[in-house]
C-alpha atoms as a PDB file:
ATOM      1  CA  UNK A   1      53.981  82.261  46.450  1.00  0.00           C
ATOM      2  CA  UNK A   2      50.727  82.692  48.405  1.00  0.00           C
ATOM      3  CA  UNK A   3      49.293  85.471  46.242  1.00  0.00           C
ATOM      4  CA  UNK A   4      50.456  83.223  43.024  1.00  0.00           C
ATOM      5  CA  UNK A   5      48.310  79.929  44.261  1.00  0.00           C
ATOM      6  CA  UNK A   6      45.798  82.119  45.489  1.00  0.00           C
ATOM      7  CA  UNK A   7      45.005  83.226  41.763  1.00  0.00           C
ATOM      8  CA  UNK A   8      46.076  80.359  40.118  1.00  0.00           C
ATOM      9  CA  UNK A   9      43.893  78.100  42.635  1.00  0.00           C
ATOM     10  CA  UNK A  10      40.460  80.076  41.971  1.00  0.00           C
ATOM     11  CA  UNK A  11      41.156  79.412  38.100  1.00  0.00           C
ATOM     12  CA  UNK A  12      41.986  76.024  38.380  1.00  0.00           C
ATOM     13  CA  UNK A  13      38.345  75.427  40.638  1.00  0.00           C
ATOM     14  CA  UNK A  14      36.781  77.143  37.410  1.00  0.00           C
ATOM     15  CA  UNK A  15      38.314  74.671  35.096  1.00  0.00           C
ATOM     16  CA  UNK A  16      37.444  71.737  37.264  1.00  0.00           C
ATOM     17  CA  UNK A  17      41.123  71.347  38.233  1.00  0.00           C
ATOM     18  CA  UNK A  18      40.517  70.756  41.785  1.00  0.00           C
ATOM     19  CA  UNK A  19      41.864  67.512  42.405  1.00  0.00           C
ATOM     20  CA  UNK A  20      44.026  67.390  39.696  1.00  0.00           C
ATOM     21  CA  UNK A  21      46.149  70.914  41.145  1.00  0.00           C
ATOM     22  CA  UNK A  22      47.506  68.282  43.626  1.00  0.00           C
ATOM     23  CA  UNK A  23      48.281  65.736  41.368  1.00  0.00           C
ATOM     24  CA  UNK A  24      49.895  67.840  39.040  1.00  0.00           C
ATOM     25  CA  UNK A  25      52.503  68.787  42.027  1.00  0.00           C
ATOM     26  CA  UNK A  26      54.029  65.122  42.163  1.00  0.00           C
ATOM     27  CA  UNK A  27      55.053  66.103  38.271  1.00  0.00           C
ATOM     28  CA  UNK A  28      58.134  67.826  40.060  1.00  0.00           C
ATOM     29  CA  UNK A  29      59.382  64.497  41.418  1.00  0.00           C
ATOM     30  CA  UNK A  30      61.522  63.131  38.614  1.00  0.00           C
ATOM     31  CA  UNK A  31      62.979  66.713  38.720  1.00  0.00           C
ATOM     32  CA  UNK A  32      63.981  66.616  42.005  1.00  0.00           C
ATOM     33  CA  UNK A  33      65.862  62.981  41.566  1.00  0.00           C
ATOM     34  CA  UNK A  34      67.478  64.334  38.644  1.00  0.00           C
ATOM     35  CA  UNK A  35      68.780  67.440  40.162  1.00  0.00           C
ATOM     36  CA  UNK A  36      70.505  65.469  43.078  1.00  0.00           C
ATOM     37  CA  UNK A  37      71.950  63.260  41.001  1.00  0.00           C
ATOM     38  CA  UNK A  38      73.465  65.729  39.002  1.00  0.00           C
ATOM     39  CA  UNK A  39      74.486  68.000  42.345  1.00  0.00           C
ATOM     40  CA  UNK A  40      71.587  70.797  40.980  1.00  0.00           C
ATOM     41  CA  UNK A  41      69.829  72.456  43.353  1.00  0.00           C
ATOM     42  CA  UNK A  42      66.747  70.323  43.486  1.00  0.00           C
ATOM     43  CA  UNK A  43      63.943  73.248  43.095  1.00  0.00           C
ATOM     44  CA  UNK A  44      65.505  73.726  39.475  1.00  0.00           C
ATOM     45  CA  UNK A  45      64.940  70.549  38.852  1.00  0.00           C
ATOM     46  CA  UNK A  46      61.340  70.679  39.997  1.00  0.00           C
ATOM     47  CA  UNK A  47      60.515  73.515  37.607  1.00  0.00           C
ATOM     48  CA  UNK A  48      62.040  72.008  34.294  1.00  0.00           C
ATOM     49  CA  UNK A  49      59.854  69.175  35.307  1.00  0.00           C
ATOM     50  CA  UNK A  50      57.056  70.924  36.144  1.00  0.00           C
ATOM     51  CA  UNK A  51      57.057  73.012  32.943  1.00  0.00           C
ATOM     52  CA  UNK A  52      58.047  70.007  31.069  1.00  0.00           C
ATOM     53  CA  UNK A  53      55.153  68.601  32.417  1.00  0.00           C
ATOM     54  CA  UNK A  54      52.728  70.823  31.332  1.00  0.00           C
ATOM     55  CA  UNK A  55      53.929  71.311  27.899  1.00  0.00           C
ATOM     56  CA  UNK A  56      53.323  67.327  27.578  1.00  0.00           C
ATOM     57  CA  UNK A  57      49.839  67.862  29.483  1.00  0.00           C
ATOM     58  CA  UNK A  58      48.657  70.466  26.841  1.00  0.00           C
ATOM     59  CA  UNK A  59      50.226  68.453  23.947  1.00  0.00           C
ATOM     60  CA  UNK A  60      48.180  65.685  24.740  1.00  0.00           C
ATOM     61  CA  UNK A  61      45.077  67.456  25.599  1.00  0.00           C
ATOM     62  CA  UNK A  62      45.356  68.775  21.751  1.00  0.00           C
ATOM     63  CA  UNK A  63      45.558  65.307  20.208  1.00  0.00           C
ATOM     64  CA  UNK A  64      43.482  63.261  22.368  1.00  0.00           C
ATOM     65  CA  UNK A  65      39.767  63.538  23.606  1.00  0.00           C
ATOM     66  CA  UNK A  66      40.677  62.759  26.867  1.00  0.00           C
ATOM     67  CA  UNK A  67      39.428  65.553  29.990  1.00  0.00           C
ATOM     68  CA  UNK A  68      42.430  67.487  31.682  1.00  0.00           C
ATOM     69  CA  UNK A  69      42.167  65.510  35.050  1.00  0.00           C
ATOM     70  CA  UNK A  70      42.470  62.297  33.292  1.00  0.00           C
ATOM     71  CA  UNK A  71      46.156  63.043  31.391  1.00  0.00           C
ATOM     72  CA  UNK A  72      47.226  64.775  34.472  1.00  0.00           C
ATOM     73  CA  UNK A  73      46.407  61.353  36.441  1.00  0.00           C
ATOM     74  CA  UNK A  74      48.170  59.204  33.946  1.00  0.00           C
ATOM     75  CA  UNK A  75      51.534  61.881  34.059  1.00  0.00           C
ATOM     76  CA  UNK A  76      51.571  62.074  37.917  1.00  0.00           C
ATOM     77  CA  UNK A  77      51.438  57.959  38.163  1.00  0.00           C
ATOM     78  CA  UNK A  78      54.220  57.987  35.986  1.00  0.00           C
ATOM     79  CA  UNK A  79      56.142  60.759  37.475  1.00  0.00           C
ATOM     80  CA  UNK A  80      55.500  59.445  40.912  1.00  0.00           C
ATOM     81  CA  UNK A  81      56.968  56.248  40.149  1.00  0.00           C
ATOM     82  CA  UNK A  82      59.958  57.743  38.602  1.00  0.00           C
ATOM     83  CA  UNK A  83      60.762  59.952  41.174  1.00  0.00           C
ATOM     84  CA  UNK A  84      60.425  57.508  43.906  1.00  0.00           C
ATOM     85  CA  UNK A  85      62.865  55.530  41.901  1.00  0.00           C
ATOM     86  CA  UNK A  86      65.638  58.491  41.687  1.00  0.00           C
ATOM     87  CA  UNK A  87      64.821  59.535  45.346  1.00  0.00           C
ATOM     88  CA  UNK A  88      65.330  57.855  48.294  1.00  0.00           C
ATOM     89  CA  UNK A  89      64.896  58.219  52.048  1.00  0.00           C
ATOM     90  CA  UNK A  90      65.275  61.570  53.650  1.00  0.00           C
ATOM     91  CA  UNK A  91      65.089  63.436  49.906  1.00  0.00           C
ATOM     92  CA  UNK A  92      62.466  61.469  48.873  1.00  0.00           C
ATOM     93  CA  UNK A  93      60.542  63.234  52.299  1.00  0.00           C
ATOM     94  CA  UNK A  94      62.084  66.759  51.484  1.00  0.00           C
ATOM     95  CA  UNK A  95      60.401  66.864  48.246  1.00  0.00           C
ATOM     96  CA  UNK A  96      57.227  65.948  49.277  1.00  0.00           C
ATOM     97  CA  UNK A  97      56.803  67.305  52.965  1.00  0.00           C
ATOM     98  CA  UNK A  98      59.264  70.132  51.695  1.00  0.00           C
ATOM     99  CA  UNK A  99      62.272  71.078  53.700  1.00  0.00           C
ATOM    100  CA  UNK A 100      61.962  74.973  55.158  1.00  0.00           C
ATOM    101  CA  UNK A 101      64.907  77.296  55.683  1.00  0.00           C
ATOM    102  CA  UNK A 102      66.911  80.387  54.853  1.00  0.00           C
ATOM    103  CA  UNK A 103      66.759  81.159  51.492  1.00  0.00           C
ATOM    104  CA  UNK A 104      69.651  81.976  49.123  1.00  0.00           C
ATOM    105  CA  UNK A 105      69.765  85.417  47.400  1.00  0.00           C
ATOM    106  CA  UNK A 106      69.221  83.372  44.374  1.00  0.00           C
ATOM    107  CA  UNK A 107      66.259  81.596  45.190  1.00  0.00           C
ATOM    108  CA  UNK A 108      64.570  84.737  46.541  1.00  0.00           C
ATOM    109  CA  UNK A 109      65.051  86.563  43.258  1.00  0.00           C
ATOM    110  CA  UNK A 110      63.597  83.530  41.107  1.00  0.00           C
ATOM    111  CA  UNK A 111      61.085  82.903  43.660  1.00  0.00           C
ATOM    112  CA  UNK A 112      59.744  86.659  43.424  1.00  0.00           C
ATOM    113  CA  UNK A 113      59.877  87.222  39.784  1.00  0.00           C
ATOM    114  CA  UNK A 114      58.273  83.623  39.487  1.00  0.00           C
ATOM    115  CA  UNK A 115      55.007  85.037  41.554  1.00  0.00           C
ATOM    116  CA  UNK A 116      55.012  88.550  39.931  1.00  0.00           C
ATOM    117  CA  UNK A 117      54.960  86.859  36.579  1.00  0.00           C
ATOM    118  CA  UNK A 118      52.041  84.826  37.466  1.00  0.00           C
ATOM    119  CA  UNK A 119      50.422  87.454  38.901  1.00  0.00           C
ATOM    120  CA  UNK A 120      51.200  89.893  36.035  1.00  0.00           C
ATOM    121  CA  UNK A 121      49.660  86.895  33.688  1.00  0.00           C
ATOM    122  CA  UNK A 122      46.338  86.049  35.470  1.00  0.00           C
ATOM    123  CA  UNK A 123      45.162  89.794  36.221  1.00  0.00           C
ATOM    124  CA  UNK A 124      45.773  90.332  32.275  1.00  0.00           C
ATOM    125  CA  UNK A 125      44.414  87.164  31.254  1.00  0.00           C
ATOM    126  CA  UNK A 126      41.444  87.809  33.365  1.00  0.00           C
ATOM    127  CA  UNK A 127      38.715  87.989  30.937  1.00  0.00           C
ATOM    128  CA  UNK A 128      39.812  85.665  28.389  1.00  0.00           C
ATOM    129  CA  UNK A 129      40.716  82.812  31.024  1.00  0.00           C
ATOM    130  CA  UNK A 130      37.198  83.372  32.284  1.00  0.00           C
ATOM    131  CA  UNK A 131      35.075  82.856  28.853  1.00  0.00           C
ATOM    132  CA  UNK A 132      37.592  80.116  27.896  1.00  0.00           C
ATOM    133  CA  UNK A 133      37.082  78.026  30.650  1.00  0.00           C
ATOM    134  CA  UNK A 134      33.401  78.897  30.530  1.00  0.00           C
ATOM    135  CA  UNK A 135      32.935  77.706  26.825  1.00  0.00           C
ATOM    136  CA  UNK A 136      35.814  77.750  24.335  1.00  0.00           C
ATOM    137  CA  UNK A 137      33.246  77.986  21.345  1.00  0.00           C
ATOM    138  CA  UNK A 138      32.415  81.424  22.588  1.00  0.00           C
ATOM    139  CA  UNK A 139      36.251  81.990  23.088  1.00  0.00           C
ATOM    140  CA  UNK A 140      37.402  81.650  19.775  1.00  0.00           C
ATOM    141  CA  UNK A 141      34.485  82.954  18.121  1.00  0.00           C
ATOM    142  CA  UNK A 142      35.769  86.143  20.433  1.00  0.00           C
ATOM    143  CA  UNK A 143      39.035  85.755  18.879  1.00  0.00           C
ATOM    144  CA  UNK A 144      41.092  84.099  21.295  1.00  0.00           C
ATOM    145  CA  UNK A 145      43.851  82.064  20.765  1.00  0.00           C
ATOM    146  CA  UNK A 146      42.107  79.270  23.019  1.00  0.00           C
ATOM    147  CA  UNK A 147      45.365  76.809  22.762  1.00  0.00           C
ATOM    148  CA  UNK A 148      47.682  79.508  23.609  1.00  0.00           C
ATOM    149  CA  UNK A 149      46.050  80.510  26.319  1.00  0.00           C
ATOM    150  CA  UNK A 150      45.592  76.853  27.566  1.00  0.00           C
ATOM    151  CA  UNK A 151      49.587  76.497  27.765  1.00  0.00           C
ATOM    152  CA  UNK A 152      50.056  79.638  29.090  1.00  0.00           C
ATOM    153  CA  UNK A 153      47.554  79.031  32.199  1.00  0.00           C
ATOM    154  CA  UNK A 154      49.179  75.612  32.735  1.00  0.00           C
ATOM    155  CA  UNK A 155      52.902  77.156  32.462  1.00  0.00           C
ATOM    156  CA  UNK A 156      51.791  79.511  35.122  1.00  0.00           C
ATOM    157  CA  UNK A 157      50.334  76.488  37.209  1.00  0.00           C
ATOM    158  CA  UNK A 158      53.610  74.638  37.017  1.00  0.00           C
ATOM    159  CA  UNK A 159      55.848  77.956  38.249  1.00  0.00           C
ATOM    160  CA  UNK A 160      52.847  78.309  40.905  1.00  0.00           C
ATOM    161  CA  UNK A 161      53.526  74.758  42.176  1.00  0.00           C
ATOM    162  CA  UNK A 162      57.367  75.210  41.592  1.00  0.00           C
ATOM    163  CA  UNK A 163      57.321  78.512  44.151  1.00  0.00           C
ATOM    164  CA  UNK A 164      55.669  76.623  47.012  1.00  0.00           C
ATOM    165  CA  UNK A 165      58.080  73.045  46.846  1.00  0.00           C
ATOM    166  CA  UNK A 166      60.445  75.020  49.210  1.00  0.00           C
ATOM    167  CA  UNK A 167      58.231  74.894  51.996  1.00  0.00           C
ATOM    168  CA  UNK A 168      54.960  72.410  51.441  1.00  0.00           C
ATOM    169  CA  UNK A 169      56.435  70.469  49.178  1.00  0.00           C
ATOM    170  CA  UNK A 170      54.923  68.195  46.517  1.00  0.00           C
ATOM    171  CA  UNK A 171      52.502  66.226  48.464  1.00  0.00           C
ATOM    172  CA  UNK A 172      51.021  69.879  50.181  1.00  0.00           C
ATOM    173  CA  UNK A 173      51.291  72.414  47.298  1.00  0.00           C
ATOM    174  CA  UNK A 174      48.025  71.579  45.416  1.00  0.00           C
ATOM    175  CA  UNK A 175      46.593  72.048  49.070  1.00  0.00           C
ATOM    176  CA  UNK A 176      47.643  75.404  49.179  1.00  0.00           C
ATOM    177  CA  UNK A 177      46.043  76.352  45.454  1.00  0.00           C
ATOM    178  CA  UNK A 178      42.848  74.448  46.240  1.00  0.00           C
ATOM    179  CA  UNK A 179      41.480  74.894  49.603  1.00  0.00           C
ATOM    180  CA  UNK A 180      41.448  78.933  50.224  1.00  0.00           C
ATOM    181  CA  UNK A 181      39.796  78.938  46.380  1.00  0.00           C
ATOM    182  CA  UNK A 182      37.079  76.825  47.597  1.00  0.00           C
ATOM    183  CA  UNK A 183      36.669  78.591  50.834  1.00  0.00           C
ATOM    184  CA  UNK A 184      36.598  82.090  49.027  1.00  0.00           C
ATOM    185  CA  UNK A 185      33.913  80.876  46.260  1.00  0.00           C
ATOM    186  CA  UNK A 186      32.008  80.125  48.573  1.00  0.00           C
ATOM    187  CA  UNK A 187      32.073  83.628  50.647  1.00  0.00           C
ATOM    188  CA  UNK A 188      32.725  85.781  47.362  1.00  0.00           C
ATOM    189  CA  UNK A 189      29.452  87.433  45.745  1.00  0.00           C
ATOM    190  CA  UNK A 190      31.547  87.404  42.409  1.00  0.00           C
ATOM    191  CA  UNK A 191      34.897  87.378  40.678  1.00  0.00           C
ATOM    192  CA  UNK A 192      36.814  90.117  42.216  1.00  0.00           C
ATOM    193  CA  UNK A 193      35.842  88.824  45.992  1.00  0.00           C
ATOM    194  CA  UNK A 194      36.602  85.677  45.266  1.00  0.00           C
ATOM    195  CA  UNK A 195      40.212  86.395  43.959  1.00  0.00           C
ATOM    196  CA  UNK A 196      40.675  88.695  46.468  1.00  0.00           C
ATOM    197  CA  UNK A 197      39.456  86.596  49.414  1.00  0.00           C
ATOM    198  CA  UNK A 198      41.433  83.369  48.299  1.00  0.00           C
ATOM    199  CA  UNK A 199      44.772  85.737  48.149  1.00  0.00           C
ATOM    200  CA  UNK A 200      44.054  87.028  51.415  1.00  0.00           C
ATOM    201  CA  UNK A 201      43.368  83.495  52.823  1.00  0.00           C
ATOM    202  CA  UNK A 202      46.799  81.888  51.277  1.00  0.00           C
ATOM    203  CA  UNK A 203      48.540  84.566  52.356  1.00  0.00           C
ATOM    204  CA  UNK A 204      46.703  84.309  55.698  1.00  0.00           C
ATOM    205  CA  UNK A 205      47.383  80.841  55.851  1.00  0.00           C
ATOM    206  CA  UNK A 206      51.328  80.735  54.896  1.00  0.00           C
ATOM    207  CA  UNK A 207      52.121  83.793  57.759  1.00  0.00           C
ATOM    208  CA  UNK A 208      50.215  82.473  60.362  1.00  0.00           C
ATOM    209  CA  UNK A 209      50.820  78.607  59.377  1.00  0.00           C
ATOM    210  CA  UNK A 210      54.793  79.718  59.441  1.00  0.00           C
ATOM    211  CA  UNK A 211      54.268  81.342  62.923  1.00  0.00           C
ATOM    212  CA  UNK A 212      52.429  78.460  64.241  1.00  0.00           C
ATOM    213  CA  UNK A 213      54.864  76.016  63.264  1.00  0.00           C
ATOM    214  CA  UNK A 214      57.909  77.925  64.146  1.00  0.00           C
ATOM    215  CA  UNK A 215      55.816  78.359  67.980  1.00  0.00           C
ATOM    216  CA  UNK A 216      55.125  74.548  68.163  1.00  0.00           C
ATOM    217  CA  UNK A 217      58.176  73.094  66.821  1.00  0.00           C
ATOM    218  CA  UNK A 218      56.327  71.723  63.984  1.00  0.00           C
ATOM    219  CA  UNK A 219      56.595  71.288  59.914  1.00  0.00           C
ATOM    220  CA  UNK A 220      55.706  74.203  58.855  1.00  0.00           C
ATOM    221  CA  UNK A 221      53.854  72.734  55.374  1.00  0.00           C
ATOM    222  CA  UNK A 222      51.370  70.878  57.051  1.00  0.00           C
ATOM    223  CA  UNK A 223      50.688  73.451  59.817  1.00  0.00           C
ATOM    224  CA  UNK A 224      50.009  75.925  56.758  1.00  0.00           C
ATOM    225  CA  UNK A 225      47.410  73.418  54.845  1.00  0.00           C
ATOM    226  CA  UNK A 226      45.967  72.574  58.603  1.00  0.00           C
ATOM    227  CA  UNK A 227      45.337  76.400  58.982  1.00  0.00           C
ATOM    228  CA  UNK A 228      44.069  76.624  55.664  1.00  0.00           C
ATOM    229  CA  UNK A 229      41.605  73.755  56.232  1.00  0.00           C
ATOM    230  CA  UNK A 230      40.373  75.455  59.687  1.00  0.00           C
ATOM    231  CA  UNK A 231      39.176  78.515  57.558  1.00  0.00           C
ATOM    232  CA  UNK A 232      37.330  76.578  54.994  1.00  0.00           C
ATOM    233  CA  UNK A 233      35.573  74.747  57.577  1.00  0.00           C
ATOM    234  CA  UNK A 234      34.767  77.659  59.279  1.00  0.00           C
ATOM    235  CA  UNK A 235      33.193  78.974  56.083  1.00  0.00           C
ATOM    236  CA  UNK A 236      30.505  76.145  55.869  1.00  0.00           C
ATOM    237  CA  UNK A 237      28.633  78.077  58.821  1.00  0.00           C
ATOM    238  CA  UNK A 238      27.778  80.813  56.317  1.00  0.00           C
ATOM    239  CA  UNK A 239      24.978  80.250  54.903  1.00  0.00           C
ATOM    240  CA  UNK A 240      26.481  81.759  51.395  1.00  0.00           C
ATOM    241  CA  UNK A 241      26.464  80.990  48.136  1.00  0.00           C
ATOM    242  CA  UNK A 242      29.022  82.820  46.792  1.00  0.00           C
ATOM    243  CA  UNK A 243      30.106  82.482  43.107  1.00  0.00           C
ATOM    244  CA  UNK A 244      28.977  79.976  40.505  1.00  0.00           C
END
């Protein structure tokens, strides 16, 4: 999950997706409500929603002029509301705080082919995600399939978000994909450093952050994000530029 928000997290800062990585998270809510009322187990629920969520994001993208921040607002109002109406009380703080604890074989299967396939997808989309994001004139008149590729990155955003639920929940996932992105562009002299640094500080972050919390009787998603937020402060005393 770490190495999977790590990537996914440096693209999205590319594509100007920083704030909107968080809200996209809160997409998972009406899955979550639906999934306990139908006795599911709720993280299933999360990522029909989630993918659900970003099919509808990249429909509208292709038949409106509005920026990708702006739908993603309008579908996490909406899917905030909705799953504050199926949720209540103690769920309702699962699925955002999330709710640690030992893992079934199932959910350790999905949960690793989940990240492997996002990994898999990034490293090979590499190039092409770059130029797109950079200008998608240039991108097509390179031959990509710029709308593919659009629902592909956003499909791989949801199942990011989807794999970290478990144990930040909604409210802290987007955390986790945005802040060791930022601290690593701004250490990284290009590309490769700054993918590799942003891994290294998720994973960093979710070890440590698990170890912490597990030492000081704490939730373990906000100890992660607090860790996180340590090493990007930290970061603003080099005097860096890192990538552009």
């Amino acid at each position: 999950m770490a190495v999977a928000a790590g990537l996914i997290g440096s693209y999205g800062l590319m594509r100007r997706m920083t704030l909107a990585a968080d809200a996209f998270s809160h997409v998972a809510l009406p899955g979550i409500g639906v999934a306990i009322l139908f006795r599911v187990n709720p993280l299933a629920g999360a990522l029909v929603a989630l993918l659900l969520g970003a099919l509808l994001i990249w429909t509208l993208e292709g038949r409106t002029r509005l920026a990708t921040e702006t739908i993603i607002g309008v579908v996490f109002s909406a899917a905030l509301a909705i799953g504050a109406l199926l949720t209540t009380g103690e769920q309702l703080m699962d699925a955002l705080f999330g709710a640690p604890g030992a893992l079934s074989n199932v959910e350790l299967i999905a949960g690793l082919a989940g990240a492997a396939a996002v990994t898999a997808f990034v490293l090979l989309a590499r190039d092409r995600l770059i130029v797109t994001f950079l200008s998608s004139d240039i991108a097509r008149t390179a031959g990509i399939d710029v709308r593919r590729l659009s629902l592909l990155y956003l499909l791989a955003f949801g199942v990011t978000v989807a794999l970290g639920l478990r144990y930040l929940g909604a409210l802290l996932m987007g955390s986790l994909m945005i802040i060791p992105a930022a601290t690593a562009r701004r250490l990284a002299p290009n590309l490769t450093g700054m993918l590799t640094i942003a891994v290294a500080l998720s994973v960093f972050a979710t070890l440590f952050g698990s170890w912490l919390a597990a030492q000081t009787g704490r939730e373990t998603g906000p100890v992660i994000v607090s860790v996180a937020a340590v090493c990007f402060f930290l970061s603003l005393a080099s005097r860096r530029e890192g990538v552009r």
